[in-house]
C-alpha atoms as a PDB file:
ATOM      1  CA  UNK A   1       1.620 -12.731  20.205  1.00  0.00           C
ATOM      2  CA  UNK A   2       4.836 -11.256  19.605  1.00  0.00           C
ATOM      3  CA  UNK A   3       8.632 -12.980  19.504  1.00  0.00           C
ATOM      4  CA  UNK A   4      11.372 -11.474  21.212  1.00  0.00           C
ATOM      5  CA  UNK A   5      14.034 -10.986  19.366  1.00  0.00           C
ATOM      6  CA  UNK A   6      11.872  -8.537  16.373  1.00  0.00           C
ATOM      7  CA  UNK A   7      13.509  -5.388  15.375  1.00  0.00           C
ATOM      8  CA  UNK A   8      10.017  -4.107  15.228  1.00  0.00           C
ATOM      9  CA  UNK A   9       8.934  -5.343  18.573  1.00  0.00           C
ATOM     10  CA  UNK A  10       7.532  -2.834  20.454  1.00  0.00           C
ATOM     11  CA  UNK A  11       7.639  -0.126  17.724  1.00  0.00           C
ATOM     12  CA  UNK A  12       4.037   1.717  16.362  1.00  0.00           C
ATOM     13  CA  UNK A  13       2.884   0.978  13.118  1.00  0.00           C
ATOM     14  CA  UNK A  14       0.246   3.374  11.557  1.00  0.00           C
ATOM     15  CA  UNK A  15      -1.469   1.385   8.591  1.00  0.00           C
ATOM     16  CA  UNK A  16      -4.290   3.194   6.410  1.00  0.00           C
ATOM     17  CA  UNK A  17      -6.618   1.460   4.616  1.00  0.00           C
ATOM     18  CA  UNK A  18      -5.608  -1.423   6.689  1.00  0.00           C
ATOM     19  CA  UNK A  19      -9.224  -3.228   7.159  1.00  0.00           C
ATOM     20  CA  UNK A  20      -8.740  -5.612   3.813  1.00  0.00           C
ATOM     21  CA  UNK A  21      -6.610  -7.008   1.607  1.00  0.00           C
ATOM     22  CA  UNK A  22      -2.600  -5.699   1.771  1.00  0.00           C
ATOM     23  CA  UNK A  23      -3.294  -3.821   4.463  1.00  0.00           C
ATOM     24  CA  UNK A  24      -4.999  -6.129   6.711  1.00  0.00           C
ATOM     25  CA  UNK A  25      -1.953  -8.987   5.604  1.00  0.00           C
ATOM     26  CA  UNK A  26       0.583  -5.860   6.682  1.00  0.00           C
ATOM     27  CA  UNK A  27      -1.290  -5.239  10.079  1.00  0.00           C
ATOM     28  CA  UNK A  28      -0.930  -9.307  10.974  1.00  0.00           C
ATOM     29  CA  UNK A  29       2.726  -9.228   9.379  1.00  0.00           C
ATOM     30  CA  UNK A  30       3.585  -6.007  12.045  1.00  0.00           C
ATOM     31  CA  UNK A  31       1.223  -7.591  15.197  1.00  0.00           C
ATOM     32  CA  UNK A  32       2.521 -11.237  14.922  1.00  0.00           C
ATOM     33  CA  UNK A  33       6.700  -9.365  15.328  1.00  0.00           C
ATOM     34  CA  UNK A  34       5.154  -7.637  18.640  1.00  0.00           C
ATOM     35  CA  UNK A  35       4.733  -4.079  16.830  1.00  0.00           C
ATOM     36  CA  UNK A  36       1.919  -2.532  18.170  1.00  0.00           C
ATOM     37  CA  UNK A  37      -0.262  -1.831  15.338  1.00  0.00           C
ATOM     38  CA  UNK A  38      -3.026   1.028  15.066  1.00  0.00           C
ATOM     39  CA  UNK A  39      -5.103   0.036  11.640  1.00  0.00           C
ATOM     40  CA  UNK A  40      -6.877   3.476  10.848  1.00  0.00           C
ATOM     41  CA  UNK A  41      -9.571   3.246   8.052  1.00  0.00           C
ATOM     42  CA  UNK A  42     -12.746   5.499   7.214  1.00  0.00           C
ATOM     43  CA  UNK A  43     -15.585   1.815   7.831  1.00  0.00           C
ATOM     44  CA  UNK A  44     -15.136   1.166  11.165  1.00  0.00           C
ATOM     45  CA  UNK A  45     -16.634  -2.751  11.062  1.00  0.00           C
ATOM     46  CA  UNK A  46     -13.691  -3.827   9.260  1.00  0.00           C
ATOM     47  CA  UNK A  47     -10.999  -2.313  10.573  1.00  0.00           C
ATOM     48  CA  UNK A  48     -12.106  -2.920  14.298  1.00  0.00           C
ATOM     49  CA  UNK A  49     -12.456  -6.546  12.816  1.00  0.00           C
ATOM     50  CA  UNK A  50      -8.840  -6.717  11.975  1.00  0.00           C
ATOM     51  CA  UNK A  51      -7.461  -5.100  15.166  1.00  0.00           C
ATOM     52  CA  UNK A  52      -9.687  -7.175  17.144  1.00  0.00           C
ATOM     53  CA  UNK A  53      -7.901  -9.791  15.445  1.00  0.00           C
ATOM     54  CA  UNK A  54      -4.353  -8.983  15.969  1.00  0.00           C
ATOM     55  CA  UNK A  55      -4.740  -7.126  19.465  1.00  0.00           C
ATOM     56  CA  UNK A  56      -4.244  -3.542  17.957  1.00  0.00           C
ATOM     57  CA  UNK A  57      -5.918  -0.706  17.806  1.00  0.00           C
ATOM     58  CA  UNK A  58      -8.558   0.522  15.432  1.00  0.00           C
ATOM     59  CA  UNK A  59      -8.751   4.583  15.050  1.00  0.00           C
ATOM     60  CA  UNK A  60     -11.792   5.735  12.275  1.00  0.00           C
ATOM     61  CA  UNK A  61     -10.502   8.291  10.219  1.00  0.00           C
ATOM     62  CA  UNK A  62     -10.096   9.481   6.976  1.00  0.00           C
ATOM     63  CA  UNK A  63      -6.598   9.613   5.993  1.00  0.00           C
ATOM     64  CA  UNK A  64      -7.342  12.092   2.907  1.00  0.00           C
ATOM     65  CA  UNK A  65      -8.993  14.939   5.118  1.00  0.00           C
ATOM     66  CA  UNK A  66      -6.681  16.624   7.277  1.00  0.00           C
ATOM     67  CA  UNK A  67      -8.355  17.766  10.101  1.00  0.00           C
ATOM     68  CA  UNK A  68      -9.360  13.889  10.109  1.00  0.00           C
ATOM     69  CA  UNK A  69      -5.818  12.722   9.903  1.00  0.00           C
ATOM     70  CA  UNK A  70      -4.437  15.577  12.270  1.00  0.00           C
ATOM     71  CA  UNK A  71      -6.729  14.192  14.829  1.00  0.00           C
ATOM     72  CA  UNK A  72      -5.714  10.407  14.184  1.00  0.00           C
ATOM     73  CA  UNK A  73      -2.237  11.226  14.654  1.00  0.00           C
ATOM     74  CA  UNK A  74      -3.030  13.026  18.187  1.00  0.00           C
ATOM     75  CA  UNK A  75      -4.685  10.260  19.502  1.00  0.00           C
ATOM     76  CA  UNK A  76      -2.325   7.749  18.305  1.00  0.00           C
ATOM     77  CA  UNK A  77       1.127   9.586  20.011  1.00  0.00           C
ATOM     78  CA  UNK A  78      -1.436  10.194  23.333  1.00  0.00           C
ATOM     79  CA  UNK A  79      -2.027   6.573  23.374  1.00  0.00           C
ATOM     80  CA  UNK A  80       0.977   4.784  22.327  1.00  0.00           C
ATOM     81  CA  UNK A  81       3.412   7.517  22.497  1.00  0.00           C
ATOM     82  CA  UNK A  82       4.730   8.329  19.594  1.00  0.00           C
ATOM     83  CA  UNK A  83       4.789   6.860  15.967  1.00  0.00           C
ATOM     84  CA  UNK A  84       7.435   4.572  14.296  1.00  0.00           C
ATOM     85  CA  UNK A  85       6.473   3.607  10.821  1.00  0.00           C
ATOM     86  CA  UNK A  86       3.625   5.031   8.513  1.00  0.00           C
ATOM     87  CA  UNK A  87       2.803   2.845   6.029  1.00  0.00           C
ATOM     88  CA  UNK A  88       0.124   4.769   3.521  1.00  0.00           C
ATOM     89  CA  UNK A  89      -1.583   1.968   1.998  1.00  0.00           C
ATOM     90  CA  UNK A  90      -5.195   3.258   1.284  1.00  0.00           C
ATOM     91  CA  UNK A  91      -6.296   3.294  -2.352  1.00  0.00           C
ATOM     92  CA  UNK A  92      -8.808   2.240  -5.188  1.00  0.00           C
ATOM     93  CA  UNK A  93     -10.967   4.241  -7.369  1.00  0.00           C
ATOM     94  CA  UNK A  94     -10.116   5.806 -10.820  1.00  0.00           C
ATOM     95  CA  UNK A  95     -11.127   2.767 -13.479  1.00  0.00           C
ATOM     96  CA  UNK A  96     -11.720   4.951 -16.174  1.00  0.00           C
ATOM     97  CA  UNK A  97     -10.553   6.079 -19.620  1.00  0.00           C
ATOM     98  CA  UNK A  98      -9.794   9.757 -19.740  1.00  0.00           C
ATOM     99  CA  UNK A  99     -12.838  10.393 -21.435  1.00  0.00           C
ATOM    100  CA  UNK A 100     -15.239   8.344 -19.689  1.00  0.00           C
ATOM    101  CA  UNK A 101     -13.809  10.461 -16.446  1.00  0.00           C
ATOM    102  CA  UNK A 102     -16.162  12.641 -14.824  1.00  0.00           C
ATOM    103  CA  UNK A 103     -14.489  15.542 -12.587  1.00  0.00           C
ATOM    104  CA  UNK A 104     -16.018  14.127  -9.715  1.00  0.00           C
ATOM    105  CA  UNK A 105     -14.688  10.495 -10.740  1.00  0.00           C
ATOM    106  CA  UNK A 106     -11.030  12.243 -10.981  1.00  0.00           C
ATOM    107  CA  UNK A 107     -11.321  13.866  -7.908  1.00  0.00           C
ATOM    108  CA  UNK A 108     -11.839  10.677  -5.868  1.00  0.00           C
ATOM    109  CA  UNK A 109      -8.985   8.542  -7.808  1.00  0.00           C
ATOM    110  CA  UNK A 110      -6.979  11.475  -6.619  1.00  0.00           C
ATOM    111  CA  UNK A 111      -8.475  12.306  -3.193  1.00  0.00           C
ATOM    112  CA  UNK A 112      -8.145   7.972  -2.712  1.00  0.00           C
ATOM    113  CA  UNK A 113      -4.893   7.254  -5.106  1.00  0.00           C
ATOM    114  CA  UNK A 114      -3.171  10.076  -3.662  1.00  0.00           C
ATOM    115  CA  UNK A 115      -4.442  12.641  -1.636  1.00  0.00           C
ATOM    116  CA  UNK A 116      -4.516   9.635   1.274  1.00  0.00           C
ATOM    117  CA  UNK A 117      -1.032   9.343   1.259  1.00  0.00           C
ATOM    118  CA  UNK A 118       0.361  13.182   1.220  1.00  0.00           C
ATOM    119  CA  UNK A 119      -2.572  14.491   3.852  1.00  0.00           C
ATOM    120  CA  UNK A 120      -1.498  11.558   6.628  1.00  0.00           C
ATOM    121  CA  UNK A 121       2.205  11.900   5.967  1.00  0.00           C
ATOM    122  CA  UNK A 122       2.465  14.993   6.010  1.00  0.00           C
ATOM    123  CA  UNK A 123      -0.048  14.925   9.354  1.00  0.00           C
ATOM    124  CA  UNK A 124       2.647  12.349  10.189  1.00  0.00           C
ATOM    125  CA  UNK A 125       5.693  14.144  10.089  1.00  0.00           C
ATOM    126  CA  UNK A 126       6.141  15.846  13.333  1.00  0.00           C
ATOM    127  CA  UNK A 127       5.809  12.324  15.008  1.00  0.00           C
ATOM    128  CA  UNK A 128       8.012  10.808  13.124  1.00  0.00           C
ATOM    129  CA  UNK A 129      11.337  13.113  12.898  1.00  0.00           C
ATOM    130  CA  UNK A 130      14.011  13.072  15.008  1.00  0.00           C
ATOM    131  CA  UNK A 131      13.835  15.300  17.681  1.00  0.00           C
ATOM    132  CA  UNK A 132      16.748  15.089  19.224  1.00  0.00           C
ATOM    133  CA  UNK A 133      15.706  13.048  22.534  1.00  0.00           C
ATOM    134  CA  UNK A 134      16.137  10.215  21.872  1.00  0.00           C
ATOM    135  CA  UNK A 135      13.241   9.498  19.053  1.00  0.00           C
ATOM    136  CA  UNK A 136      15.818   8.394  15.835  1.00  0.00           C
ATOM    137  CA  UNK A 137      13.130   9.022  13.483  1.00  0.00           C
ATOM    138  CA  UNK A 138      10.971   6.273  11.723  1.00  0.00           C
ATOM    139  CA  UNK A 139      10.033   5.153   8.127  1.00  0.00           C
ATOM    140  CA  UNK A 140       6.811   5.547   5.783  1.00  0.00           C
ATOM    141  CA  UNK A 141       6.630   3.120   3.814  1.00  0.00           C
ATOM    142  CA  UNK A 142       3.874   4.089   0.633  1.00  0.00           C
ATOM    143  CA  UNK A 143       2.098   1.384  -1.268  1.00  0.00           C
ATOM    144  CA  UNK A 144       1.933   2.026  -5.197  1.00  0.00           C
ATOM    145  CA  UNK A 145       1.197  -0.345  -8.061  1.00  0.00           C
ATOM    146  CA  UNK A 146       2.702  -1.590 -10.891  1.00  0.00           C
ATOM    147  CA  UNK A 147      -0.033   1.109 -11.819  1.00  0.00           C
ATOM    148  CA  UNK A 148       2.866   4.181 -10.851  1.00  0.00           C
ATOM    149  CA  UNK A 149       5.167   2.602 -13.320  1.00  0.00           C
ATOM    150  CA  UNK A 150       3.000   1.664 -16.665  1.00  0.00           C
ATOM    151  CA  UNK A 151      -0.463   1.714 -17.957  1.00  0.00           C
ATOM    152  CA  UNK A 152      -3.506  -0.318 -17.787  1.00  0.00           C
ATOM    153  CA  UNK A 153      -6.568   0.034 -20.180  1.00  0.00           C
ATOM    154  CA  UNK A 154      -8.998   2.192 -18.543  1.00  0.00           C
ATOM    155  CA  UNK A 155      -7.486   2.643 -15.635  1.00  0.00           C
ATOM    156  CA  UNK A 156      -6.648   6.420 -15.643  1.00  0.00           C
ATOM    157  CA  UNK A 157      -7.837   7.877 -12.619  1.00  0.00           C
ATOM    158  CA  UNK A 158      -5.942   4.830 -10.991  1.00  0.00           C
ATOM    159  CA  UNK A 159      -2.982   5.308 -13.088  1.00  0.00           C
ATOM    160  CA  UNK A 160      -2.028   8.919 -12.222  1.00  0.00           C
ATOM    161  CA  UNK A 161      -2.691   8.708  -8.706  1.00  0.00           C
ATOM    162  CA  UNK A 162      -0.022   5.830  -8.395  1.00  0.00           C
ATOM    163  CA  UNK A 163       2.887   7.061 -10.776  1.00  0.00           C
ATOM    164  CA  UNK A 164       1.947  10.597  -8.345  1.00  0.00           C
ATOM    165  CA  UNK A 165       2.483   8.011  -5.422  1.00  0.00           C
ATOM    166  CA  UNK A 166       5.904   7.663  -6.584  1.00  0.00           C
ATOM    167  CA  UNK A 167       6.550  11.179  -7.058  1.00  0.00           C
ATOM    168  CA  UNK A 168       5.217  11.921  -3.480  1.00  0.00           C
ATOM    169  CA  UNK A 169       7.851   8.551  -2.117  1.00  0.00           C
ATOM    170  CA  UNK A 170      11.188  10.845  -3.832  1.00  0.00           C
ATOM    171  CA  UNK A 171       9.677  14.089  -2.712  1.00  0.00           C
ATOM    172  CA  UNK A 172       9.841  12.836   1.044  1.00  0.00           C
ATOM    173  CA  UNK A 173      12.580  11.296   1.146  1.00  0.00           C
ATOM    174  CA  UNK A 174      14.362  13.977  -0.718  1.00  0.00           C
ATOM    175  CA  UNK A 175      13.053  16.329   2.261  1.00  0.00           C
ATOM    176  CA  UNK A 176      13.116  14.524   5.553  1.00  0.00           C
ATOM    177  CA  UNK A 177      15.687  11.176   5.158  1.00  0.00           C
ATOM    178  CA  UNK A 178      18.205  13.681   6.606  1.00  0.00           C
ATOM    179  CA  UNK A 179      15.868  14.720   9.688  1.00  0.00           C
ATOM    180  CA  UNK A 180      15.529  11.361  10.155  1.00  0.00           C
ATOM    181  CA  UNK A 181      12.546   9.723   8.253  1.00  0.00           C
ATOM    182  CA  UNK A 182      13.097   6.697   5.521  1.00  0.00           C
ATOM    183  CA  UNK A 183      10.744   6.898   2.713  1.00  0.00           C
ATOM    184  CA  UNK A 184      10.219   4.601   0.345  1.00  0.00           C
ATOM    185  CA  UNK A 185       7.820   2.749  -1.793  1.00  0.00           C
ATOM    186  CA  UNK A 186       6.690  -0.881  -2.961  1.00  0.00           C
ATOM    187  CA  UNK A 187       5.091  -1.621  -6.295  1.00  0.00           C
ATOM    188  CA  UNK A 188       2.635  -4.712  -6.105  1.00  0.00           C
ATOM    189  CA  UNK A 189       1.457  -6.197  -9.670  1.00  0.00           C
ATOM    190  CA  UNK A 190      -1.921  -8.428  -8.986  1.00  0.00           C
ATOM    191  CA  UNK A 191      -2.355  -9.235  -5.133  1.00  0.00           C
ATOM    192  CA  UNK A 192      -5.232 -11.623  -4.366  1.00  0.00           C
ATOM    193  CA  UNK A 193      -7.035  -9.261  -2.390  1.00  0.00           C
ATOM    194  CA  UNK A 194     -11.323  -8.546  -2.154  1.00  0.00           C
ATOM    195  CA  UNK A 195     -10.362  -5.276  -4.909  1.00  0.00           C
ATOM    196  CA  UNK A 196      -8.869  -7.829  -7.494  1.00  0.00           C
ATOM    197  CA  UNK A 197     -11.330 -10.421  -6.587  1.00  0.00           C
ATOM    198  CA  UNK A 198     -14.269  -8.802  -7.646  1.00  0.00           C
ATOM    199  CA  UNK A 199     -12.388  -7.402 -11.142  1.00  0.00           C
ATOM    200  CA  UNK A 200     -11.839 -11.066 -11.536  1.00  0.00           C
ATOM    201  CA  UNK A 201     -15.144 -11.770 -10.952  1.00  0.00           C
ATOM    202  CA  UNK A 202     -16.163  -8.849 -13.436  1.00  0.00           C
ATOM    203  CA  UNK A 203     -13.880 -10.186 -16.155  1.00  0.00           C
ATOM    204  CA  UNK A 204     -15.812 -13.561 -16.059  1.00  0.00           C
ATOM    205  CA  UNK A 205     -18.658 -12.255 -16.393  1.00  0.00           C
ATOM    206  CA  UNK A 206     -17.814  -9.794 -19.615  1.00  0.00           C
ATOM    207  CA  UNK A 207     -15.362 -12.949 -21.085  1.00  0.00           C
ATOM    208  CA  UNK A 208     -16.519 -16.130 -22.424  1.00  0.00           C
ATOM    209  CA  UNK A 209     -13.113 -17.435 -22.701  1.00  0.00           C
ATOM    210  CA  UNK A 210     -12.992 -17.392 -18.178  1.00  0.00           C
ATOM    211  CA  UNK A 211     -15.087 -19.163 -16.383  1.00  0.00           C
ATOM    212  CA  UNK A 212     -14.705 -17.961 -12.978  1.00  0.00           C
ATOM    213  CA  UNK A 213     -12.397 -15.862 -11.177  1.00  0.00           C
ATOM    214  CA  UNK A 214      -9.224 -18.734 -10.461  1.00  0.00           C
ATOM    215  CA  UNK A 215      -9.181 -18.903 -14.767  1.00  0.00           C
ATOM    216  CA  UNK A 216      -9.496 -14.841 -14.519  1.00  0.00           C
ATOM    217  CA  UNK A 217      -6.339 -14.644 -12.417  1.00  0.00           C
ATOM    218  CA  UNK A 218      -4.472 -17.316 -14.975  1.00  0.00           C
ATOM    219  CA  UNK A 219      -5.412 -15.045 -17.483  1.00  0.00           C
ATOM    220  CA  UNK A 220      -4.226 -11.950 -16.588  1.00  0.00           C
ATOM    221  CA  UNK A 221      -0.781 -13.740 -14.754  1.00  0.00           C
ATOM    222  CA  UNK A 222      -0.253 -15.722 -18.279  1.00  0.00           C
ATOM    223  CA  UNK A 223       2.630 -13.375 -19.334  1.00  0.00           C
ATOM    224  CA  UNK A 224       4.160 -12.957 -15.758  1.00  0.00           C
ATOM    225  CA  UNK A 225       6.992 -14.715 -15.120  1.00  0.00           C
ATOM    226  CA  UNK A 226       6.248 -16.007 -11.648  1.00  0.00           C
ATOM    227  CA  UNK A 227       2.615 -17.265 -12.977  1.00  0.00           C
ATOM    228  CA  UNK A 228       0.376 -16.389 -10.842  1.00  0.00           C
ATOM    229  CA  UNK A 229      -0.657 -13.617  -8.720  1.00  0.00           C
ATOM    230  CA  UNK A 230       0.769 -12.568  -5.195  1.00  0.00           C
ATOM    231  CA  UNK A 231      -0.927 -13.227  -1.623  1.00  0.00           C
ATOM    232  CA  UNK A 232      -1.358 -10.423   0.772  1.00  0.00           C
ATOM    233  CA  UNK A 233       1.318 -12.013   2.753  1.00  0.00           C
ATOM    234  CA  UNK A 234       4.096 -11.471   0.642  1.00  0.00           C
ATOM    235  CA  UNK A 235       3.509  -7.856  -0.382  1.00  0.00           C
ATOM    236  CA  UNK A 236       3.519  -7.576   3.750  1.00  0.00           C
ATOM    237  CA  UNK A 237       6.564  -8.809   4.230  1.00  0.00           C
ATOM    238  CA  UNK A 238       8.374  -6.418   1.679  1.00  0.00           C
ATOM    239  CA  UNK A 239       6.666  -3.518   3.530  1.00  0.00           C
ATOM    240  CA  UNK A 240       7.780  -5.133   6.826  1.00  0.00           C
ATOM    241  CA  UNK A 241      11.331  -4.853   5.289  1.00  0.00           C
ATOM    242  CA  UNK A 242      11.058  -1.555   4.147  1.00  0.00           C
ATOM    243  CA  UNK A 243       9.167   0.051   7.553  1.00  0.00           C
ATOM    244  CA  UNK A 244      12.076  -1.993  10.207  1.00  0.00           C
ATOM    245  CA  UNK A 245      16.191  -1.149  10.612  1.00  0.00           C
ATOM    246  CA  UNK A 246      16.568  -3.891   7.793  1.00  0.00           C
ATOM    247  CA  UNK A 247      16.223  -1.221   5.443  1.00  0.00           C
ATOM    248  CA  UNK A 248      18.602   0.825   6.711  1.00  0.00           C
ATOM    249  CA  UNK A 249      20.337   2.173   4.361  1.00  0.00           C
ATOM    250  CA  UNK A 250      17.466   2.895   1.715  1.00  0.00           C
ATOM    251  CA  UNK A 251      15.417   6.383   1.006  1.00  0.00           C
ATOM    252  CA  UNK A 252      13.630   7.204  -1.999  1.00  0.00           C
ATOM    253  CA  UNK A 253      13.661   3.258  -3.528  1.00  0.00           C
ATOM    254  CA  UNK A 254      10.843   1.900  -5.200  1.00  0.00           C
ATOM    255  CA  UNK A 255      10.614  -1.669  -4.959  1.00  0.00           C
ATOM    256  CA  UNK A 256       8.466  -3.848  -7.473  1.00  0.00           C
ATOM    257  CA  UNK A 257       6.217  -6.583  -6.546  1.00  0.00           C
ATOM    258  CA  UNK A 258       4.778  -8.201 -10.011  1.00  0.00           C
ATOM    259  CA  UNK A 259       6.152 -11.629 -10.182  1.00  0.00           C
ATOM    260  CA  UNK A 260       8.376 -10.334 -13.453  1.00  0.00           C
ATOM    261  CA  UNK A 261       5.524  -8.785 -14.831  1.00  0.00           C
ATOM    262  CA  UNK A 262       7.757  -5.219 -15.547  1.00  0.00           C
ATOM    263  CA  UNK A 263      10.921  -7.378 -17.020  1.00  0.00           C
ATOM    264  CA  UNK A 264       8.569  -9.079 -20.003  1.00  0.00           C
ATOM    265  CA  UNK A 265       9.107  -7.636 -23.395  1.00  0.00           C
ATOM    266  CA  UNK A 266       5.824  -6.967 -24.505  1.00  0.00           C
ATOM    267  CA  UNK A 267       6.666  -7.057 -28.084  1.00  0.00           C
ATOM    268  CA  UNK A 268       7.647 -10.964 -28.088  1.00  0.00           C
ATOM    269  CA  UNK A 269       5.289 -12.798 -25.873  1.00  0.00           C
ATOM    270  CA  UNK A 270       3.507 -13.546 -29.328  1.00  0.00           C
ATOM    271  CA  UNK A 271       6.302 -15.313 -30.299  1.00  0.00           C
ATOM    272  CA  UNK A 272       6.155 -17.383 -27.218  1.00  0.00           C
ATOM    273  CA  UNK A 273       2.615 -18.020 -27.690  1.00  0.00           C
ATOM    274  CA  UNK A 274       3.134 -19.130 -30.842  1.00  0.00           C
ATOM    275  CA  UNK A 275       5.737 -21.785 -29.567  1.00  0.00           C
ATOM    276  CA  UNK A 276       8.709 -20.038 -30.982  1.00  0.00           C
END
């Protein structure tokens, strides 16, 4: 199902989390460029649906436990040789305020948010560097939020594990680019994906002012730029960029996917409201 001419053609892409949303749209982005894609994931249903899909391979594991991930990683270079890009995409959890945050709430926005990301990169690693036969290194490629950069209401849990995200992206890169692994990092704002359907669907249901989830997503895009929120499809093809020789020349960056939503001056949007 591949083209020809891809700089990613033949080249294996690790994806975690990679059985909905973003990470499903990344897996199709990678398969449809002849990558060979391995979609790892802790529910096996979906993420055997998606590689079914796409003709990759589905590996159940849970990228936050290392023996788990260690184990992913072995079977992954026995079956397909080696690995090419890692792009840590797994994540959710943490929709709290700081006081309404149990300790075992925080440790699963970490052990999801975060812990994910470090445990399989760092699993990762060996496969990835250069090694001096031949193997030029690869890319990880680690998907925050607009989340790493400001701060929702409620969202704390969330919040920390995704500004830690970005922390993690410099850390890397500061590390291995030299060794031969890229690192770097893409920011989505709101992505129609299941996770932000059903907050839509929750925000209806708590706000007399939306009807349904299409007026919940006008809502909360009002003040973006762009309008509206982003398909899978297009956060897929900035981590396509980012894990592929495009990006050549970039370590460490941390690319922002909001539609605007980070250039708007919160401060004045009631003047524009007001018609001003």
């Amino acid at each position: 199902m591949g083209t020809t001419d891809s700089d990613v053609q033949g080249r294996v892409v690790v994806i975690t989390g990679g059985g909905t949303g973003i990470g499903a749209a990344i897996a199709e982005r990678y398969a449809a460029e002849g990558a060979s894609v391995v979609v790892v994931g802790r529910r096996r249903e979906p993420i055997e649906e998606v590689a079914a899909r796409i003709g990759g391979t589905a590996i159940v594991a849970d990228a936050s436990d290392a023996a788990s991930a260690r184990a992913a990683v072995a079977e992954i270079v026995e079956r397909l040789g080696g690995i090419d890009v890692l792009v840590a995409n797994a994540g959710g959890h943490g929709f709290a305020a700081v006081g309404d945050t149990t300790d075992d709430d925080w440790s699963a926005a970490i052990t999801v948010n975060l812990s994910t990301a470090f445990v399989m990169a760092r699993e990762a690693l060996p496969a990835l560097l250069g090694d001096g036969t031949g193997h030029r290194g690869g890319e990880i490629v680690i998907v925050s939020s607009l989340a790493g950069l400001f701060a929702g209401p409620s969202v704390a849990g969330y919040t920390v594990g995704k500004h830690a995200l970005i922390g993690l992206t410099k850390s890397l890169a500061r590390d291995y680019s030299r060794q031969g692994v890229r690192v770097n990092a893409v920011c989505p704002g709101w992505v129609r994906t299941p996770m932000a359907d059903a907050e839509m669907d929750e925000f209806a249901s708590h706000s007399p002012e939306i009807a349904d989830r299409a007026a919940g997503y006008a809502a909360v895009t009002r003040d973006v730029p762009l309008g509206r929120p982003a398909e899978p499809s297009e956060i897929a093809s900035i981590v396509r960029f980012l894990g592929s020789p495009q990006s050549s020349y970039m370590t460490g960056a941390v690319l922002v996917a909001d539609g605007g939503a980070h250039i708007v001056d919160l401060p004045t949007v009631a003047f524009e409201h007001a018609g001003m």
